[in-house]
C-alpha atoms as a PDB file:
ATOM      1  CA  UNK A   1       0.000   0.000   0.000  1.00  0.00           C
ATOM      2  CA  UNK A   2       1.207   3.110  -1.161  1.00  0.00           C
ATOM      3  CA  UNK A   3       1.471   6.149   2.020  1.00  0.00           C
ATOM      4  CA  UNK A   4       1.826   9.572   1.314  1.00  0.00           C
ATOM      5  CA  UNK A   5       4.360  11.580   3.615  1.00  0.00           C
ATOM      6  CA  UNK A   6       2.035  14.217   4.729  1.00  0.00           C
ATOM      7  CA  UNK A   7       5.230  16.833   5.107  1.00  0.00           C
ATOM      8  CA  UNK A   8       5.904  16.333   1.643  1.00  0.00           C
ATOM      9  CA  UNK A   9       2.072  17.018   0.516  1.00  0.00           C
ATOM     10  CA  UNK A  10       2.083  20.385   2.974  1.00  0.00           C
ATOM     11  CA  UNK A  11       3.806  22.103  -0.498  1.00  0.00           C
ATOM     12  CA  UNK A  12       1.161  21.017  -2.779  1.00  0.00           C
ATOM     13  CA  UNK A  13      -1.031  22.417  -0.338  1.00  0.00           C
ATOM     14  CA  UNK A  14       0.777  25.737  -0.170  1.00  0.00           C
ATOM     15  CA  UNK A  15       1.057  25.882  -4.058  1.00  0.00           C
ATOM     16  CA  UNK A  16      -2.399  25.215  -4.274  1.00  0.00           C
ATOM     17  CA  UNK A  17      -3.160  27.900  -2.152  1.00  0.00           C
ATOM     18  CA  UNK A  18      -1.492  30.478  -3.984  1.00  0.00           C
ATOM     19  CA  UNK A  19      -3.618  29.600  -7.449  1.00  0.00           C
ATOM     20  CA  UNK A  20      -6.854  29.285  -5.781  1.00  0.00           C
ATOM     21  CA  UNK A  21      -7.537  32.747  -6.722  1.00  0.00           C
ATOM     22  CA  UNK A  22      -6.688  32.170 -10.409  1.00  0.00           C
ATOM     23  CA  UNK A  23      -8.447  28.916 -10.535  1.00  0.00           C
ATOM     24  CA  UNK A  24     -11.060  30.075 -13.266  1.00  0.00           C
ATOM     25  CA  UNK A  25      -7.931  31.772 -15.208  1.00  0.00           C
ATOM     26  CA  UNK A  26      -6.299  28.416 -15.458  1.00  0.00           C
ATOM     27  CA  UNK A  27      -9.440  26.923 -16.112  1.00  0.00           C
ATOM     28  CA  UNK A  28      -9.835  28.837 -18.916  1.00  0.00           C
ATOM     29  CA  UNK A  29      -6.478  28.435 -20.205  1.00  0.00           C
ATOM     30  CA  UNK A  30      -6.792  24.344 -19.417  1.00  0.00           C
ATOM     31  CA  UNK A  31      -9.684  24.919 -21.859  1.00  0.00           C
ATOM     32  CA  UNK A  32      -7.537  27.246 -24.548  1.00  0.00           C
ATOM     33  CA  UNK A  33      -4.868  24.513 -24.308  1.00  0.00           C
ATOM     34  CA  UNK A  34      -7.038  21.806 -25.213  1.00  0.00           C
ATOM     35  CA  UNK A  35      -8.872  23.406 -28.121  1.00  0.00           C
ATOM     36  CA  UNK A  36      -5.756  24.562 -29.441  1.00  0.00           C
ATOM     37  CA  UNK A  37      -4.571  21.359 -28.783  1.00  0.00           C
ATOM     38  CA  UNK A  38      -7.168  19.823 -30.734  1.00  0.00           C
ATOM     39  CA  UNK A  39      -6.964  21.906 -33.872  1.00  0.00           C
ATOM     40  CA  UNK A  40      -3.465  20.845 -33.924  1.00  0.00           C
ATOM     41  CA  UNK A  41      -4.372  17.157 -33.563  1.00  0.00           C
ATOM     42  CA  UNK A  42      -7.411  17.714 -36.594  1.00  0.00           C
ATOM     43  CA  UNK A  43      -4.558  19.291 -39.140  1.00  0.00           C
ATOM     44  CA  UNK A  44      -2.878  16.540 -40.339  1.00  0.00           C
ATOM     45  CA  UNK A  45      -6.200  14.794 -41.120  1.00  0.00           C
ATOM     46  CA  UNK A  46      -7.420  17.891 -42.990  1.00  0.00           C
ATOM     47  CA  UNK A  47      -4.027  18.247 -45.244  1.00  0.00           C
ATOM     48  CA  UNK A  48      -4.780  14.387 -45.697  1.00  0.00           C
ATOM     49  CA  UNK A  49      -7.994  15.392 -47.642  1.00  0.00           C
ATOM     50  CA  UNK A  50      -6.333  18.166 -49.249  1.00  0.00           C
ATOM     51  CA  UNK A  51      -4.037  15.570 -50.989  1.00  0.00           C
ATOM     52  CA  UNK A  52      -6.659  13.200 -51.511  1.00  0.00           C
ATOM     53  CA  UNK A  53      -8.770  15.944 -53.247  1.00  0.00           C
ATOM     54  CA  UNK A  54      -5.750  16.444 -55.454  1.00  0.00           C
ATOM     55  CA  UNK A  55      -4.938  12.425 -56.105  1.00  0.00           C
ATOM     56  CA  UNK A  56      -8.339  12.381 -57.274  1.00  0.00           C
ATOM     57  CA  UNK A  57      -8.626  16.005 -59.207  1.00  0.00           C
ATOM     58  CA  UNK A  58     -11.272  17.272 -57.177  1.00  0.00           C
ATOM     59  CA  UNK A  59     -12.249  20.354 -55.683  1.00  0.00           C
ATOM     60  CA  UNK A  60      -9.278  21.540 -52.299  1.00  0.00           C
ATOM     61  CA  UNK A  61     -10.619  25.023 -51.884  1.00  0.00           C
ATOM     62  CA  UNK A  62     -12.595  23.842 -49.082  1.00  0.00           C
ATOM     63  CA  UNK A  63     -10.257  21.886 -46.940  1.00  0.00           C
ATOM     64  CA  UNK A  64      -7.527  24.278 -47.853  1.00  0.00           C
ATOM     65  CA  UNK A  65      -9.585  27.072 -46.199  1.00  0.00           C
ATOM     66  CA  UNK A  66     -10.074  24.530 -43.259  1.00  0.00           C
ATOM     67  CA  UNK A  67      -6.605  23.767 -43.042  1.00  0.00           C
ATOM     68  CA  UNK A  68      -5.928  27.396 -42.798  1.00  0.00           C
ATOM     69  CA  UNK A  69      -8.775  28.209 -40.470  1.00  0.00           C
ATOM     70  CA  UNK A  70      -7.055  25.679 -38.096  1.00  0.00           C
ATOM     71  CA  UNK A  71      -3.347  26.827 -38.490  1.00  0.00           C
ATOM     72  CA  UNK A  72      -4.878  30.209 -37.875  1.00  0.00           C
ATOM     73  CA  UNK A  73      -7.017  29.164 -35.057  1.00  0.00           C
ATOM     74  CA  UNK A  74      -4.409  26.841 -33.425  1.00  0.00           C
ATOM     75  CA  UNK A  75      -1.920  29.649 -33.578  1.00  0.00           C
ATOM     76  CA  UNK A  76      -4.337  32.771 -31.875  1.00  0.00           C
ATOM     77  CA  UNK A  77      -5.530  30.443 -29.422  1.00  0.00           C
ATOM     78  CA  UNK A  78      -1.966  29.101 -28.594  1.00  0.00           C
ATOM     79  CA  UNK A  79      -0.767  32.650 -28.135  1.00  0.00           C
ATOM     80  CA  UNK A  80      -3.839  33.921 -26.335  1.00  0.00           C
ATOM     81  CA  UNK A  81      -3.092  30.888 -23.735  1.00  0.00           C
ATOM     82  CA  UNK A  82       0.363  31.769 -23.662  1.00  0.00           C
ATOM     83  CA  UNK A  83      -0.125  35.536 -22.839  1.00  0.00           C
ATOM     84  CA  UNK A  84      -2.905  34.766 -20.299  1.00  0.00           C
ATOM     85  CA  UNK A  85      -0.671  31.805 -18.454  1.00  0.00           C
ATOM     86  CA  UNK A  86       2.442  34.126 -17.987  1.00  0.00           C
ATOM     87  CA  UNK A  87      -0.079  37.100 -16.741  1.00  0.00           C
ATOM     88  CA  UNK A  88      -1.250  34.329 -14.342  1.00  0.00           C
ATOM     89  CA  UNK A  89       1.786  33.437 -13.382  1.00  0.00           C
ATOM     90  CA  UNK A  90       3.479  36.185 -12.709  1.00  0.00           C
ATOM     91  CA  UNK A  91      -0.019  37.219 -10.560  1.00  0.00           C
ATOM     92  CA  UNK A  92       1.138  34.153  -8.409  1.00  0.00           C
ATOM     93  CA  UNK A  93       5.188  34.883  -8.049  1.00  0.00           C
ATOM     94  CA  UNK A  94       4.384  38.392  -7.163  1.00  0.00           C
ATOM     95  CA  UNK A  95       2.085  37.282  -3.923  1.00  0.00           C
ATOM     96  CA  UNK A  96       4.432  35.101  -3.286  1.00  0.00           C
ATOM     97  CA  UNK A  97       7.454  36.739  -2.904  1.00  0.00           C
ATOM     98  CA  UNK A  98       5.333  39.261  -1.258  1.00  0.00           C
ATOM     99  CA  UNK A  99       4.472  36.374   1.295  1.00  0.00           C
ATOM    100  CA  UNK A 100       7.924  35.568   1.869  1.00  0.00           C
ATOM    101  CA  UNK A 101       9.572  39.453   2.351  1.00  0.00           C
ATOM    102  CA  UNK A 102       6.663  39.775   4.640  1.00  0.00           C
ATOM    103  CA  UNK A 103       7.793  36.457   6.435  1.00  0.00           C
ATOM    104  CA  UNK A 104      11.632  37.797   6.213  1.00  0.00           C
ATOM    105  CA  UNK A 105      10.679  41.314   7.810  1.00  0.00           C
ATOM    106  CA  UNK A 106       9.005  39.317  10.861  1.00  0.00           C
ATOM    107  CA  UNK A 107      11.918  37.201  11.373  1.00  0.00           C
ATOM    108  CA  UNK A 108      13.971  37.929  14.634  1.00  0.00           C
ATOM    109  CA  UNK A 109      17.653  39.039  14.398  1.00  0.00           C
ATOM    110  CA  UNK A 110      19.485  35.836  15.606  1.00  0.00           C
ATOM    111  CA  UNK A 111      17.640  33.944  12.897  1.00  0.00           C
ATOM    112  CA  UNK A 112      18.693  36.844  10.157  1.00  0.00           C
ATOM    113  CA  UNK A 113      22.167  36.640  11.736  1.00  0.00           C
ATOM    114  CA  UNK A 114      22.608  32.928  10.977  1.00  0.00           C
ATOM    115  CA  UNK A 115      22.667  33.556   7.269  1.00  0.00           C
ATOM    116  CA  UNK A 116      24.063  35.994   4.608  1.00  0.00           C
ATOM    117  CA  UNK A 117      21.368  38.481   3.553  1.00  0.00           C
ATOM    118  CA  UNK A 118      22.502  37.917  -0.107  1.00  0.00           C
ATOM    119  CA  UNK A 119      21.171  33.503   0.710  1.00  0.00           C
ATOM    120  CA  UNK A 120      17.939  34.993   1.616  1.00  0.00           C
ATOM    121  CA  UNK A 121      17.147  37.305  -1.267  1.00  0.00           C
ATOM    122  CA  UNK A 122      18.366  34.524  -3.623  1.00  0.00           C
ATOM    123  CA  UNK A 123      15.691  32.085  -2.146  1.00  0.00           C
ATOM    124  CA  UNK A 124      12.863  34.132  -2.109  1.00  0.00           C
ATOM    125  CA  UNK A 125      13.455  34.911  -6.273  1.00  0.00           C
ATOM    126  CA  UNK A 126      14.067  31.408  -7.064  1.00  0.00           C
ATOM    127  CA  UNK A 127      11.939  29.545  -4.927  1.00  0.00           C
ATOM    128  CA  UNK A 128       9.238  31.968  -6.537  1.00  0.00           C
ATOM    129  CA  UNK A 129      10.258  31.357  -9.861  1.00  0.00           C
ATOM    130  CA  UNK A 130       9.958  27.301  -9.690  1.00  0.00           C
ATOM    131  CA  UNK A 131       6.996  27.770  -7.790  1.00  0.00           C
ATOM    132  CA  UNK A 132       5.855  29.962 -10.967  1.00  0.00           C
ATOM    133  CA  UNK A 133       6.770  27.083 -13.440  1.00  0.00           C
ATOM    134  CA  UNK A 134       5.449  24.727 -11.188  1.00  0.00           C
ATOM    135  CA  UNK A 135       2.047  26.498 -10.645  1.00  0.00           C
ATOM    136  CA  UNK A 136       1.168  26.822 -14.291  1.00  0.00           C
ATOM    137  CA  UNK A 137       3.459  25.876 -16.483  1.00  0.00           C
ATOM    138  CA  UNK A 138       3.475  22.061 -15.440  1.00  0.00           C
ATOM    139  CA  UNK A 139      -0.002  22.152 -15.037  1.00  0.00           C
ATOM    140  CA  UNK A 140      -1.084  22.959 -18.491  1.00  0.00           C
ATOM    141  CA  UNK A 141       2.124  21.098 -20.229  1.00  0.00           C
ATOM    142  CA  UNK A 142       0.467  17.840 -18.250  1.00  0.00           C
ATOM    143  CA  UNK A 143      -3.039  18.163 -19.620  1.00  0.00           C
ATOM    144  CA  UNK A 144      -1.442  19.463 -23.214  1.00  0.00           C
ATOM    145  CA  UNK A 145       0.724  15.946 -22.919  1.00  0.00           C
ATOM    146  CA  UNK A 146      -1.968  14.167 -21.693  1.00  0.00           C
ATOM    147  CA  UNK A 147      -4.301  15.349 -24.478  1.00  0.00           C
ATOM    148  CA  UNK A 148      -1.888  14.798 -27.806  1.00  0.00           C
ATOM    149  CA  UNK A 149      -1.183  11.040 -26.601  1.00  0.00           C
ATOM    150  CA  UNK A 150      -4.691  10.351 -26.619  1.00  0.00           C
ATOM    151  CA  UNK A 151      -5.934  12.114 -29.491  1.00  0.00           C
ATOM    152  CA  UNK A 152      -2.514  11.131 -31.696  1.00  0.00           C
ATOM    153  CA  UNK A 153      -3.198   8.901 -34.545  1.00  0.00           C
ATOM    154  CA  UNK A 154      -2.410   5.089 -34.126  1.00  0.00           C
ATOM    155  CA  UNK A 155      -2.621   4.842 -30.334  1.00  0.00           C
END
């Protein structure tokens, strides 16, 4: 039977905590990533009409102007996500290094003492930043992943 540490699950928590308040922004991003997703998955069996239509000598203008409705679409809706994720995430990374400079101000001056000020400034940017990557970035990737293996041709 498999047990979960629950000192290692306390930073899911905390993570989770800190999206909560964007959780219909990445929501809606999820949803940008899968449609997007999806019109990338439907291309290759549009431009596989578009050479049928030609090995036979009939008529392409119609799923060449699909084919370019979905390149078009696939591209504004992968931008739009990408735009929309990094405002997210940089949403989360600034309350959280507000969080932690807050935390760092409250601290007593023996604890301050026992490291260099230049260690603590260092942690609170990158610990923010992987919590930024972490937060959205490997959140959406996951779905996106999980997505294009199922919808991919042949599996």
């Amino acid at each position: 039977m498999l047990r979960i540490d629950h000192r290692k699950r306390a930073p899911l928590r905390v993570l989770m905590g800190y999206a909560r308040p964007h959780r219909l922004v990445l929501f809606a991003t999820l949803l940008l990533v899968l449609t997007s997703s999806g019109a990338g998955l439907m291309q290759p069996l549009v431009a596989q009409d578009v050479l049928s239509s030609l090995a036979d000598g009939g008529d392409v203008k119609g799923p060449v102007i699909l084919l370019g409705a979905l390149v078009v679409a696939g591209a504004g809706l992968t931008g739009l996500q990408s735009w929309w994720q990094q405002r997210t995430s940089e949403r989360v990374v600034r309350r959280v290094r507000q969080d932690l400079v807050f935390r760092l101000i409250r601290l007593r001056v023996p604890e301050l003492d026992r490291r260099p000020p230049g260690d603590l400034i260092a942690r609170v940017t990158s610990d923010s930043t992987l919590l930024q990557n972490a937060a959205t970035e490997g959140l959406i990737m996951i779905a996106n992943g999980v997505l294009s293996i199922a919808g991919a041709p042949g599996c």
